[in-house]
N, C-alpha and C. Protein backbone atom coordinates (compact mmCIF):
# COMPACT_ATOMS: atom_id res chain seq x y z
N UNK A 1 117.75 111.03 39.64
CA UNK A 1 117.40 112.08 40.60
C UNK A 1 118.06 111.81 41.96
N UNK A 2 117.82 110.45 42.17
CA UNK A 2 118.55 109.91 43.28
C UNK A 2 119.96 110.43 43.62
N UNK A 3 120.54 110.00 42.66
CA UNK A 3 122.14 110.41 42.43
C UNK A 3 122.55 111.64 42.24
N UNK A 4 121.90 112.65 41.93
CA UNK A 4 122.15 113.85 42.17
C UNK A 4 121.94 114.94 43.43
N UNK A 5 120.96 114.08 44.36
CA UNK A 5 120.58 114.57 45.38
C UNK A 5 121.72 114.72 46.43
N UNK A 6 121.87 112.56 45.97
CA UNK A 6 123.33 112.57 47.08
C UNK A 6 124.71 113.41 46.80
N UNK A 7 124.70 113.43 45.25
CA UNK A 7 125.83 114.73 44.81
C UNK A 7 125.54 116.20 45.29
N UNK A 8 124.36 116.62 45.80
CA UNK A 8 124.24 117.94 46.15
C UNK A 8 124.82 117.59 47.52
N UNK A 9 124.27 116.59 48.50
CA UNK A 9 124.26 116.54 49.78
C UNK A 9 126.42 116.56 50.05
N UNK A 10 126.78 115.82 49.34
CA UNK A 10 128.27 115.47 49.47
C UNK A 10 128.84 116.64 49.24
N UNK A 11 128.44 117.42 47.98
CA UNK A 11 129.17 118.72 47.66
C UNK A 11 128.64 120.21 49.24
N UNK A 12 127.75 119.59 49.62
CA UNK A 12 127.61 120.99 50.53
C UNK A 12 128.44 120.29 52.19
N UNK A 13 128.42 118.73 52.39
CA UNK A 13 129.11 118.92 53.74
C UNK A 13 130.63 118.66 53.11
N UNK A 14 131.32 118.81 52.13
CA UNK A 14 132.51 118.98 51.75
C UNK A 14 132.78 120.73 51.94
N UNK A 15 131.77 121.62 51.83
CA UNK A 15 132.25 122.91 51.56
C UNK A 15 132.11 123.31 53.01
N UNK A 16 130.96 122.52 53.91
CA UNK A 16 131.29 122.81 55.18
C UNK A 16 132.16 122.31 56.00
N UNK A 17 133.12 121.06 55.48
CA UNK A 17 134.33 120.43 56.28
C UNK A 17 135.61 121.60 56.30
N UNK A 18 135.40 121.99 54.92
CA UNK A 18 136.92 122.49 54.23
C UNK A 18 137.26 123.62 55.17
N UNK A 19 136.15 124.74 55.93
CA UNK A 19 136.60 125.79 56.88
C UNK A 19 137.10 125.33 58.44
N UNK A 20 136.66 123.59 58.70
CA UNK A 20 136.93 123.12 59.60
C UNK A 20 138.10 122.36 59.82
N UNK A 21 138.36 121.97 58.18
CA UNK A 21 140.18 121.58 58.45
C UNK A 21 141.37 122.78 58.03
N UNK A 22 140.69 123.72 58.05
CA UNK A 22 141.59 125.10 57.46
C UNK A 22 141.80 125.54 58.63
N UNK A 23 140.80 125.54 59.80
CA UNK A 23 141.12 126.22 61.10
C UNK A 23 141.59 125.00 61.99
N UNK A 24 141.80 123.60 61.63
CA UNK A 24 141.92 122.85 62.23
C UNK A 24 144.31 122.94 61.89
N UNK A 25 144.62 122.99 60.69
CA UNK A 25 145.85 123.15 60.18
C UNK A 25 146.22 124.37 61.00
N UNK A 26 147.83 123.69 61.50
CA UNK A 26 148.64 124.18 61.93
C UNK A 26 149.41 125.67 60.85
N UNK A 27 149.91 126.97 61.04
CA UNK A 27 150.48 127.75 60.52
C UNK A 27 151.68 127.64 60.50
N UNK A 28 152.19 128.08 59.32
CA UNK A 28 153.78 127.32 59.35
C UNK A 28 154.74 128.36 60.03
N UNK A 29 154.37 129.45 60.76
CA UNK A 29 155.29 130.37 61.26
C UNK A 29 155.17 129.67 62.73
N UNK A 30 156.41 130.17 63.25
CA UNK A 30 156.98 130.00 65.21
C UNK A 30 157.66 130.66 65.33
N UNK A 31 157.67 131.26 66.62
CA UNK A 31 158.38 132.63 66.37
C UNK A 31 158.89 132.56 68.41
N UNK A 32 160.06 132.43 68.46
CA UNK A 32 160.27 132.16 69.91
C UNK A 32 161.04 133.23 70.47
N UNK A 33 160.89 133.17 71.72
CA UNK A 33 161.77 134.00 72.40
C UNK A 33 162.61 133.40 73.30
N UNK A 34 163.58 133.92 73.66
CA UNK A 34 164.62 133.20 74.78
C UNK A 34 165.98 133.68 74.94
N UNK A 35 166.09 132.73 76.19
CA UNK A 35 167.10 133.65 76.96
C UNK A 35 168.16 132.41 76.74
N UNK A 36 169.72 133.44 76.48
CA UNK A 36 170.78 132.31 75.45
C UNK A 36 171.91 132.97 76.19
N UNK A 37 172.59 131.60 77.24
CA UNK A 37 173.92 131.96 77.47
C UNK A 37 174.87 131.86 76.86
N UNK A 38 175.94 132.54 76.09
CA UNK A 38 176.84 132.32 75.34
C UNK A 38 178.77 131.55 76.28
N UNK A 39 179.01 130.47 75.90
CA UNK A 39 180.10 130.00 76.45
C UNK A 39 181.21 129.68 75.45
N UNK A 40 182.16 130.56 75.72
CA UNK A 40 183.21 130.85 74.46
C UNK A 40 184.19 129.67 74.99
N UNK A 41 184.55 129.20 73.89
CA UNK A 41 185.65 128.40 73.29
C UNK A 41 186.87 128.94 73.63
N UNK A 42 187.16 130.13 73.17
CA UNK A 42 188.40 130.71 73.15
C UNK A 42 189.69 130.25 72.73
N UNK A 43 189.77 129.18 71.97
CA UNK A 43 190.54 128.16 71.32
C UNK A 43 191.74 128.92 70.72
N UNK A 44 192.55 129.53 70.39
CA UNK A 44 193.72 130.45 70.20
C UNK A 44 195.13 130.39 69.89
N UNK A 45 196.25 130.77 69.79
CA UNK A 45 197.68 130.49 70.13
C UNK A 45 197.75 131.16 71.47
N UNK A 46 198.59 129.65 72.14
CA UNK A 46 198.88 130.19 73.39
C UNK A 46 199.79 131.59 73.36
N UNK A 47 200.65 132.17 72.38
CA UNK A 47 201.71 133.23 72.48
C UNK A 47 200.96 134.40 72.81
N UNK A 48 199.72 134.58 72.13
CA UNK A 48 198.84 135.60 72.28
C UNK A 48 198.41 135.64 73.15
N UNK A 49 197.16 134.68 73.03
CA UNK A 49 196.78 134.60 74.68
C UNK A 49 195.36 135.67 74.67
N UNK A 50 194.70 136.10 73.51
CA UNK A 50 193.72 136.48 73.59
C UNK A 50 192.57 135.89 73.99
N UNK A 51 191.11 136.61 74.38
CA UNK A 51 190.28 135.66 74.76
C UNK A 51 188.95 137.08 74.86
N UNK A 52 188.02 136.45 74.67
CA UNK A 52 186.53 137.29 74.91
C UNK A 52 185.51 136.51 75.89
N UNK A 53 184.90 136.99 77.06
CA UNK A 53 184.10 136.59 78.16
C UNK A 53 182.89 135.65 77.48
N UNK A 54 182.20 135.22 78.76
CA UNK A 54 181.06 134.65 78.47
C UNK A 54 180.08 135.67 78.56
N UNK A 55 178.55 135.46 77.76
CA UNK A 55 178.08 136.38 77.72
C UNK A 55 176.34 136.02 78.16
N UNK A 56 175.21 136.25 78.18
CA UNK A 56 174.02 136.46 78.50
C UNK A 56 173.30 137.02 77.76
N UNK A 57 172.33 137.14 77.61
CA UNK A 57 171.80 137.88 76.67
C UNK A 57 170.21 137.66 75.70
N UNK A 58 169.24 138.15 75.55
CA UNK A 58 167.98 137.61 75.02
C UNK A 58 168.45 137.39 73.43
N UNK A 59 167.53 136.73 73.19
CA UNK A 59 167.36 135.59 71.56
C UNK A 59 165.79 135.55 70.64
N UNK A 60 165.51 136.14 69.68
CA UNK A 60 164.37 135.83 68.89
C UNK A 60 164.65 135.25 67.68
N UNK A 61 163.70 133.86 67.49
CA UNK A 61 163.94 133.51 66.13
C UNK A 61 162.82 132.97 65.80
N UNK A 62 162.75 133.14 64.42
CA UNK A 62 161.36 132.83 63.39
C UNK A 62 161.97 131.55 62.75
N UNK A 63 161.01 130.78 63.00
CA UNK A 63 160.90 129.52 61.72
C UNK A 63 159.70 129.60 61.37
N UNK A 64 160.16 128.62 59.77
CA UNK A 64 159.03 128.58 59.17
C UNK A 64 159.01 127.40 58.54
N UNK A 65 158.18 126.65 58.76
CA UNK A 65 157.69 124.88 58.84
C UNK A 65 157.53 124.78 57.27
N UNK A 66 158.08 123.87 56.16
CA UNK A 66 157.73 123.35 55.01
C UNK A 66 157.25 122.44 55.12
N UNK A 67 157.10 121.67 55.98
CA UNK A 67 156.17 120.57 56.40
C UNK A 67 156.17 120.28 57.45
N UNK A 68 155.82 118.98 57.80
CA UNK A 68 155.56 118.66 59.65
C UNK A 68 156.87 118.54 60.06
N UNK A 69 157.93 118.05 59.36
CA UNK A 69 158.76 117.89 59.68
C UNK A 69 159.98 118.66 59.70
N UNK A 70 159.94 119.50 58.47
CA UNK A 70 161.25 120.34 57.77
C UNK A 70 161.10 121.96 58.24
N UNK A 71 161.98 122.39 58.72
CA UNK A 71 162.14 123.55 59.23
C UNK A 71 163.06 124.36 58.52
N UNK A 72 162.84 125.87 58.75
CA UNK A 72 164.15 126.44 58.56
C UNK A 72 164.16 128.25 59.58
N UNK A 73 165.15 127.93 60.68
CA UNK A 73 164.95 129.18 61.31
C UNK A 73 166.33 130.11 61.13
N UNK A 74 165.56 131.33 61.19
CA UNK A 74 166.81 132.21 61.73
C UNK A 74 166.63 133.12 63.01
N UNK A 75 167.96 132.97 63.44
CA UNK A 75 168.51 132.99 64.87
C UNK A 75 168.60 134.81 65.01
N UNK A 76 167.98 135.53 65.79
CA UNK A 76 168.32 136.91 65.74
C UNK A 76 168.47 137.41 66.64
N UNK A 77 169.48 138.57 67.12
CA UNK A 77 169.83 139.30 68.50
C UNK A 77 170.58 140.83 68.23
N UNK A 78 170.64 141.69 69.21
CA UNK A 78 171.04 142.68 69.07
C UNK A 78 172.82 142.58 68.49
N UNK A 79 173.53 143.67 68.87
CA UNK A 79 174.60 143.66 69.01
C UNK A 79 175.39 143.06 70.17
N UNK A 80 176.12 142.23 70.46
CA UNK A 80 176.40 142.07 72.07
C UNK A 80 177.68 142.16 72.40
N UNK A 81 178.27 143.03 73.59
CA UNK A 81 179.72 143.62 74.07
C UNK A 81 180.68 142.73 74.62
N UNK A 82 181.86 142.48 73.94
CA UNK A 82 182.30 141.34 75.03
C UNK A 82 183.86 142.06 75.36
N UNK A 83 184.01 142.09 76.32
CA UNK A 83 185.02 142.73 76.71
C UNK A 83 186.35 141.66 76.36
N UNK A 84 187.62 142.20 75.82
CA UNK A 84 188.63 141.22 75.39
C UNK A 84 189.77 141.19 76.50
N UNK A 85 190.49 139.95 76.64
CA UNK A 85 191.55 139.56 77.62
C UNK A 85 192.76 139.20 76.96
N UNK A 86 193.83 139.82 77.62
CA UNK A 86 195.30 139.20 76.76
C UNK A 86 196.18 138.87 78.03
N UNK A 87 196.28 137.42 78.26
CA UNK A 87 196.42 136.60 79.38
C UNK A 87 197.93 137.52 79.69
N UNK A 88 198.35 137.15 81.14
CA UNK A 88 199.36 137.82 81.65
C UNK A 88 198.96 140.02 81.47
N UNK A 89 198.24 140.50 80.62
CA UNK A 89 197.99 141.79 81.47
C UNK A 89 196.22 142.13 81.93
N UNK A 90 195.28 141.63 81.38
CA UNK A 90 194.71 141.69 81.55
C UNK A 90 193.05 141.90 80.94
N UNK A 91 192.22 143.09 81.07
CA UNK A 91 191.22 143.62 80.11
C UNK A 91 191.70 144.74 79.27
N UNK A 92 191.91 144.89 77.72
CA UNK A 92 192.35 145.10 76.91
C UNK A 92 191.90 145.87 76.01
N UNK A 93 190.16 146.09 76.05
CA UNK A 93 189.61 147.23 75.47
C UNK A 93 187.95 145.78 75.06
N UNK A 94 187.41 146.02 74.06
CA UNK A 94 186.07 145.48 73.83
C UNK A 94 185.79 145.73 72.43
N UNK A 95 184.96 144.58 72.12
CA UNK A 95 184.33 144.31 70.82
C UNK A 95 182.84 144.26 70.57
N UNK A 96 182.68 144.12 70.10
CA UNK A 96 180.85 144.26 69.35
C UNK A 96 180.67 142.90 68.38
N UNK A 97 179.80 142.20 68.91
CA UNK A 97 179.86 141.17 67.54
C UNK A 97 178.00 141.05 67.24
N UNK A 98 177.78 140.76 65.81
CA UNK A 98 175.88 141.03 65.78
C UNK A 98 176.23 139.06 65.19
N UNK A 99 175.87 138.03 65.28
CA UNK A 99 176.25 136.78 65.05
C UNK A 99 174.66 136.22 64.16
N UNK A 100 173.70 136.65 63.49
CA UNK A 100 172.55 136.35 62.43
C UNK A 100 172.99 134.64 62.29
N UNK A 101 171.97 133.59 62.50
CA UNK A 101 172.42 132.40 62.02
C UNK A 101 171.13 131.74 61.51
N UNK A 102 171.39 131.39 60.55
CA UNK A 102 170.52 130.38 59.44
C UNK A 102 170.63 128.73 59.60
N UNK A 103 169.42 128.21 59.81
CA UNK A 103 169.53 126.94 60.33
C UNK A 103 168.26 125.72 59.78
N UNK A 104 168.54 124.61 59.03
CA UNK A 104 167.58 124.05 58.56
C UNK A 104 167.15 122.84 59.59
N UNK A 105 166.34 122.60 60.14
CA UNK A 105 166.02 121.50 61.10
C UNK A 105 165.39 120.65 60.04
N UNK A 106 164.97 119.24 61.40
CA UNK A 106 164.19 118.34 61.27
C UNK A 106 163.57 118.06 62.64
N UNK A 107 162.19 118.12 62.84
CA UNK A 107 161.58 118.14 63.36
C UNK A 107 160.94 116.66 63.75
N UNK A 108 161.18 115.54 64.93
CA UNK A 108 161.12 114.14 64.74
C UNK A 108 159.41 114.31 65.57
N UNK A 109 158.70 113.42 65.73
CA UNK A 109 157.48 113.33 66.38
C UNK A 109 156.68 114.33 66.28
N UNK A 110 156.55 114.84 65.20
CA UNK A 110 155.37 115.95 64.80
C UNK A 110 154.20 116.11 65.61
N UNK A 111 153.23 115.17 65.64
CA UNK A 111 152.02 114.98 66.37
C UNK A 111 152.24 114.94 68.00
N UNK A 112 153.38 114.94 68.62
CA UNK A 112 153.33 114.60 69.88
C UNK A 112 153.58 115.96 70.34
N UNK A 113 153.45 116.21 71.96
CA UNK A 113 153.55 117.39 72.30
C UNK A 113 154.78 117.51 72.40
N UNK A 114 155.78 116.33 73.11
CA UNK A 114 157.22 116.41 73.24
C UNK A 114 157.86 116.68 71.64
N UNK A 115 158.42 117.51 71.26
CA UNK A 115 158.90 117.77 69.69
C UNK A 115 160.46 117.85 69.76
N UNK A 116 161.13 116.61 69.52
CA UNK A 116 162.52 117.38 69.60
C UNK A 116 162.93 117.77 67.85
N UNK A 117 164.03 118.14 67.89
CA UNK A 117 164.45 118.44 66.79
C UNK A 117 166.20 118.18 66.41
N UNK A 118 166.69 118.58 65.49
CA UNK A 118 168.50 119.07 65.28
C UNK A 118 168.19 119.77 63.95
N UNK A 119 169.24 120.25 63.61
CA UNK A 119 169.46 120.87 62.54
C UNK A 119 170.50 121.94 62.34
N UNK A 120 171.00 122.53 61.53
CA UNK A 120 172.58 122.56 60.74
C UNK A 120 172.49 123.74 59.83
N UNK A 121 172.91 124.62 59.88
CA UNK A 121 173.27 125.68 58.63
C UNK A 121 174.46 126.58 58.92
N UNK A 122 174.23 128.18 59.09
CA UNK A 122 175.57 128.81 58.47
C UNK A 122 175.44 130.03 59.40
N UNK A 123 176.36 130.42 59.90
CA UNK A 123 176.21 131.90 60.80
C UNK A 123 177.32 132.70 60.06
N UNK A 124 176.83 133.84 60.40
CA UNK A 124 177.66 135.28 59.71
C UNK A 124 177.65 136.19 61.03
N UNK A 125 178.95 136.29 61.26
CA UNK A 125 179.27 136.91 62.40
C UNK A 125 180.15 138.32 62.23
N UNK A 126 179.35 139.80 62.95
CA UNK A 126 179.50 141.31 62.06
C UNK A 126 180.54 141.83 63.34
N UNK A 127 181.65 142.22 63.18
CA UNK A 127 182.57 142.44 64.68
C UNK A 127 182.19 144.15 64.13
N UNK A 128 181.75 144.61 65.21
CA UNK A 128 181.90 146.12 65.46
C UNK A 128 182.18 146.91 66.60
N UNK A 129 182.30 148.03 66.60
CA UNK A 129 182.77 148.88 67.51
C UNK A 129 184.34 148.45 68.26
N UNK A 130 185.06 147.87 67.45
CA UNK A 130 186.48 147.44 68.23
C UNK A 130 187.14 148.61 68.83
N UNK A 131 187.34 148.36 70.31
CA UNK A 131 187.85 149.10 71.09
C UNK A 131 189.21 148.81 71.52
N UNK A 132 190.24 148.34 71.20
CA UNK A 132 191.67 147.80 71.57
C UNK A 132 192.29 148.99 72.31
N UNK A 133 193.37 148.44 73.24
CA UNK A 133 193.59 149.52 73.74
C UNK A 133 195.36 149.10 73.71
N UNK A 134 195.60 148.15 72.78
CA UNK A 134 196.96 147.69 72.29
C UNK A 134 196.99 148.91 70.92
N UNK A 135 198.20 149.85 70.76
CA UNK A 135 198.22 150.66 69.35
C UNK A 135 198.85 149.71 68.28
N UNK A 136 198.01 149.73 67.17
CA UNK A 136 198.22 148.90 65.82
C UNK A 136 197.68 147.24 66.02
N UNK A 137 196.87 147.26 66.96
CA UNK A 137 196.37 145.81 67.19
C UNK A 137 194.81 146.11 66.87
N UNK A 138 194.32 144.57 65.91
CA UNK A 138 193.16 145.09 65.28
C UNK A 138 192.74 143.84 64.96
N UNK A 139 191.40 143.48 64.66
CA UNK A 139 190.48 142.04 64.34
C UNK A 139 189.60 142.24 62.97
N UNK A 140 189.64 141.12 62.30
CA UNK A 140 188.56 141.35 60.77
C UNK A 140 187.65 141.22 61.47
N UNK A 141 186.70 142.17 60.72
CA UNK A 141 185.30 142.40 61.31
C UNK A 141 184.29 141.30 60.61
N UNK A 142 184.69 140.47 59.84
CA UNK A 142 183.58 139.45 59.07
C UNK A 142 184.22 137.52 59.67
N UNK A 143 183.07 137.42 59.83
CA UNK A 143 183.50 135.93 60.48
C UNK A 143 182.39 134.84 59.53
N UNK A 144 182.37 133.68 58.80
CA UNK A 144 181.10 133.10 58.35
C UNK A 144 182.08 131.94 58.58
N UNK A 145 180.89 130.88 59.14
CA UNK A 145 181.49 129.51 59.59
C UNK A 145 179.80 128.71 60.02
N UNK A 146 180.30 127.11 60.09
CA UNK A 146 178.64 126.17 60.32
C UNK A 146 178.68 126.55 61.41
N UNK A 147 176.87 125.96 61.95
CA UNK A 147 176.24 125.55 62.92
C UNK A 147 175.50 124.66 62.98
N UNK A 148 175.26 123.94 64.23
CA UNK A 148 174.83 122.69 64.48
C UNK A 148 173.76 123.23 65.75
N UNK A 149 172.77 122.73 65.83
CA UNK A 149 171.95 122.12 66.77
C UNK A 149 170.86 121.50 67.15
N UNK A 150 170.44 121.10 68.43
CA UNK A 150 169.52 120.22 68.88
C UNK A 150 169.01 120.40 69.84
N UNK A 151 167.52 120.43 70.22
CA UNK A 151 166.77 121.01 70.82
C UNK A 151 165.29 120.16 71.01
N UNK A 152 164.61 120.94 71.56
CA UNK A 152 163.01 120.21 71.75
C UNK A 152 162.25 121.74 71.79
N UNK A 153 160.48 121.20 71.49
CA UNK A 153 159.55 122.45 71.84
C UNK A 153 158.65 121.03 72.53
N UNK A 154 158.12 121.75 73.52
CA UNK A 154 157.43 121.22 74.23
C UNK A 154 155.61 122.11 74.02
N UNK A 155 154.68 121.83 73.87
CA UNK A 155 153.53 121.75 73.55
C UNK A 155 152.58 121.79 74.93
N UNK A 156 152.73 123.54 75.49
CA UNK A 156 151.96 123.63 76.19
C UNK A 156 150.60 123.84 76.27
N UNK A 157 150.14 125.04 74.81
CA UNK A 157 148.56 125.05 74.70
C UNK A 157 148.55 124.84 73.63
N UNK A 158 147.24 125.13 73.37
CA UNK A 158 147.58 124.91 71.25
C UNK A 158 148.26 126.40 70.37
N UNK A 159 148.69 126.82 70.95
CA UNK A 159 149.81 127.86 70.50
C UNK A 159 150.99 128.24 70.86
N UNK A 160 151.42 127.87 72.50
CA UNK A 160 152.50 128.20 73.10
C UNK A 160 153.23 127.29 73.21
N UNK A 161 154.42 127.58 73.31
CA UNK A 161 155.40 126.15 73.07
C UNK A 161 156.58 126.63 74.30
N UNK A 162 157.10 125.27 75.15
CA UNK A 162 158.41 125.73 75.78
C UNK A 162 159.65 125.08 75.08
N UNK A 163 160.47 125.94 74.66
CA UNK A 163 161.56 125.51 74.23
C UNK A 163 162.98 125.11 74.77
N UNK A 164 163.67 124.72 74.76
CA UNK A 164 165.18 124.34 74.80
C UNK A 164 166.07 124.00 73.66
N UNK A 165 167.55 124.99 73.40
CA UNK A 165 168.05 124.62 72.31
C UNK A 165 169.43 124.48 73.08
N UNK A 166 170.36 124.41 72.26
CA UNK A 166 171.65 123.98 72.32
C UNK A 166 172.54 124.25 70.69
N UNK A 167 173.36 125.24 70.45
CA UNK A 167 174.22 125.28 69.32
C UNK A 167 175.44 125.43 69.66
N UNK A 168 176.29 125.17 68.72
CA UNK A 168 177.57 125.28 68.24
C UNK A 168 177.81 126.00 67.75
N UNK A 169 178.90 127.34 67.39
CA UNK A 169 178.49 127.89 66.61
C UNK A 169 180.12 128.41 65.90
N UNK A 170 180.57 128.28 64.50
CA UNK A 170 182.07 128.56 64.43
C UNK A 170 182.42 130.12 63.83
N UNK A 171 182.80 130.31 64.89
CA UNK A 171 182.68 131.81 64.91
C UNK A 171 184.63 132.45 64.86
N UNK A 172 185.38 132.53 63.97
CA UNK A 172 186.66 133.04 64.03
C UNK A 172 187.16 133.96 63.23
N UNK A 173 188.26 134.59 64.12
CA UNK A 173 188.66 136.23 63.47
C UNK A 173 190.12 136.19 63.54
N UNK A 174 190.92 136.93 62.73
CA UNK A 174 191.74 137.20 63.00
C UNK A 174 192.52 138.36 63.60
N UNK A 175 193.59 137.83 64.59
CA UNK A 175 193.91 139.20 65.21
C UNK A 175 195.53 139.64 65.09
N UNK A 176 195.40 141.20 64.27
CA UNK A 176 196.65 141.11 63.59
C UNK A 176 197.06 142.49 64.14
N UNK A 177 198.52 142.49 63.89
CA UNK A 177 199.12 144.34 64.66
C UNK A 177 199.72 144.89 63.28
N UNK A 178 199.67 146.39 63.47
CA UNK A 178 200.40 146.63 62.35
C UNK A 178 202.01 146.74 62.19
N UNK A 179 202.10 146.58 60.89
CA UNK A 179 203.84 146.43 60.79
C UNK A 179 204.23 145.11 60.95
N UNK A 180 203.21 144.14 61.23
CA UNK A 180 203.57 142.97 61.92
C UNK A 180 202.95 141.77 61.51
N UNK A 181 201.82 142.02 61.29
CA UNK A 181 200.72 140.97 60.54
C UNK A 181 199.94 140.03 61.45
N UNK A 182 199.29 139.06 61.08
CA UNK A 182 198.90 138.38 61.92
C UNK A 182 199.63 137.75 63.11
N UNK A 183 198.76 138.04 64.49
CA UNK A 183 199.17 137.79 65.95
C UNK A 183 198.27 136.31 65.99
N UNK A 184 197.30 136.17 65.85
CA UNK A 184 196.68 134.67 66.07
C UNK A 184 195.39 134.63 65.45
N UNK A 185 194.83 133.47 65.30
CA UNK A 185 193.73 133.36 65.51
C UNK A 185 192.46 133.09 66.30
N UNK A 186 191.39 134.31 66.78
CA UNK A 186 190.87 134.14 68.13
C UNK A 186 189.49 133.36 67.75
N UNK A 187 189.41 131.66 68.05
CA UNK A 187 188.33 131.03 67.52
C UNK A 187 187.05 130.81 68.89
N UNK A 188 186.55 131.70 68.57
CA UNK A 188 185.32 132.20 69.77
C UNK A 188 184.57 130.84 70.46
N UNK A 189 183.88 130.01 68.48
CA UNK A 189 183.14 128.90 68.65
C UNK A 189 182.19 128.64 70.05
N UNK A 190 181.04 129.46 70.14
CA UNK A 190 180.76 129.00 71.58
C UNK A 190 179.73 128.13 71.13
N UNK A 191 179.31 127.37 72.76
CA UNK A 191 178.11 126.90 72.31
C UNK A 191 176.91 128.07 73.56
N UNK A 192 176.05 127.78 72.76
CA UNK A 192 174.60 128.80 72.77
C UNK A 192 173.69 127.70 73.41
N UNK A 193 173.49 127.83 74.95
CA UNK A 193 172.24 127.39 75.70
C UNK A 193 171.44 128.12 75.92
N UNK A 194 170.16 127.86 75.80
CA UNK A 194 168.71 128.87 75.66
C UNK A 194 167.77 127.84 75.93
N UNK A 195 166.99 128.46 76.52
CA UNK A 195 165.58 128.38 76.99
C UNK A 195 164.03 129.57 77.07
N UNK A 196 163.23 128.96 76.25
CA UNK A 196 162.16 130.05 76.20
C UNK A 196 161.19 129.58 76.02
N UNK A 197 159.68 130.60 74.85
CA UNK A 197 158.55 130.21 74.81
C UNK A 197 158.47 130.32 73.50
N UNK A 198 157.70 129.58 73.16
CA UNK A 198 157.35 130.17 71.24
C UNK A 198 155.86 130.45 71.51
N UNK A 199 155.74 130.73 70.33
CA UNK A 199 154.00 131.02 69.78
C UNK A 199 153.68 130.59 68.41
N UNK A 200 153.10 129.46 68.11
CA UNK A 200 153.08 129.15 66.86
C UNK A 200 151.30 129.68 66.06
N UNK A 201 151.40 130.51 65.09
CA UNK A 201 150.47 131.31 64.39
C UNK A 201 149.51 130.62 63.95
């Protein structure tokens, strides 16, 4: 009788722990916002001499935690305009690029509020609206190349987070005239500084 009593008593503060470590567990979604200066590479043949500006611009991305440690986010933003340069005449007409990037982290010091991180995957970069104002001069509109980066979330309440990232990102197109074929290759590669807030669910 004894032993069953204490089996009732164990089975009822087990059913009352279990709603207290369910609300006590972290949600595996984060979902940040931020503001991401873009600083182009512009890496090229000097003959050409093409080049696209630096740019500004807001940043949302969702991760989603497989464990304390393992991440995987993607990087999302509108379309963004960068006006193009062809050294010796000048501004040259404008491009559209939408740059979606997929990224698997690792997340070091889980439990602490300071959280840094790195992590590595793949961007797909969409060139639209090309505006050239050279006739028969033209860019592939599909770019896919890695990314790299490293960052921290900082652990302001128990939901809000301040962030800082830092990427790399290999972003290249080719730029060709007609009748003529390829003029160079314009390798953008910027790196992506940002700073924001998350909200983890």
């Amino acid at each position: 009788m004894k032993k069953a009593v204490l089996g009732v008593c164990a089975l009822t503060l087990a059913s009352m722990a279990a709603p207290a470590l369910a609300a006590d567990a972290e949600s595996p979604w984060l979902v940040r916002v931020r503001a991401l200066h873009m600083e182009v590479d512009n890496g090229n043949s000097p003959k050409a001499g093409v080049s696209l500006d630096d740019k500004t611009f807001p940043e949302v991305d969702i991760s989603y935690f497989f464990s304390k440690n393992v991440a995987a986010e993607l990087i999302l933003t509108y379309p963004q305009k960068h006006d193009v340069h062809l050294k010796g005449v000048g501004n040259i007409g404008s491009i559209k690029h939408l740059p979606p990037t997929l990224t698997l982290q690792y997340h070091f010091m889980p439990e602490s509020n300071f959280k840094p991180y790195i992590g590595a995957g793949i961007n797909y970069t969409r060139l639209t609206s090309v505006d050239i104002d050279v006739p028969g001069v033209r860019v592939d509109r599909n770019s896919f190349g890695f990314a790299v980066q490293a960052g921290f979330d900082y652990k302001l309440t128990k939901n809000w987070y301040l962030n800082v990232d830092v990427k790399y990102v290999d972003i290249d197109t080719d730029v060709k005239q007609a009748g003529v074929g390829k003029l160079t290759t314009l390798k953008v590669d910027p790196f992506l500084y940002s700073v924001g807030i998350g909200y983890r669910f």
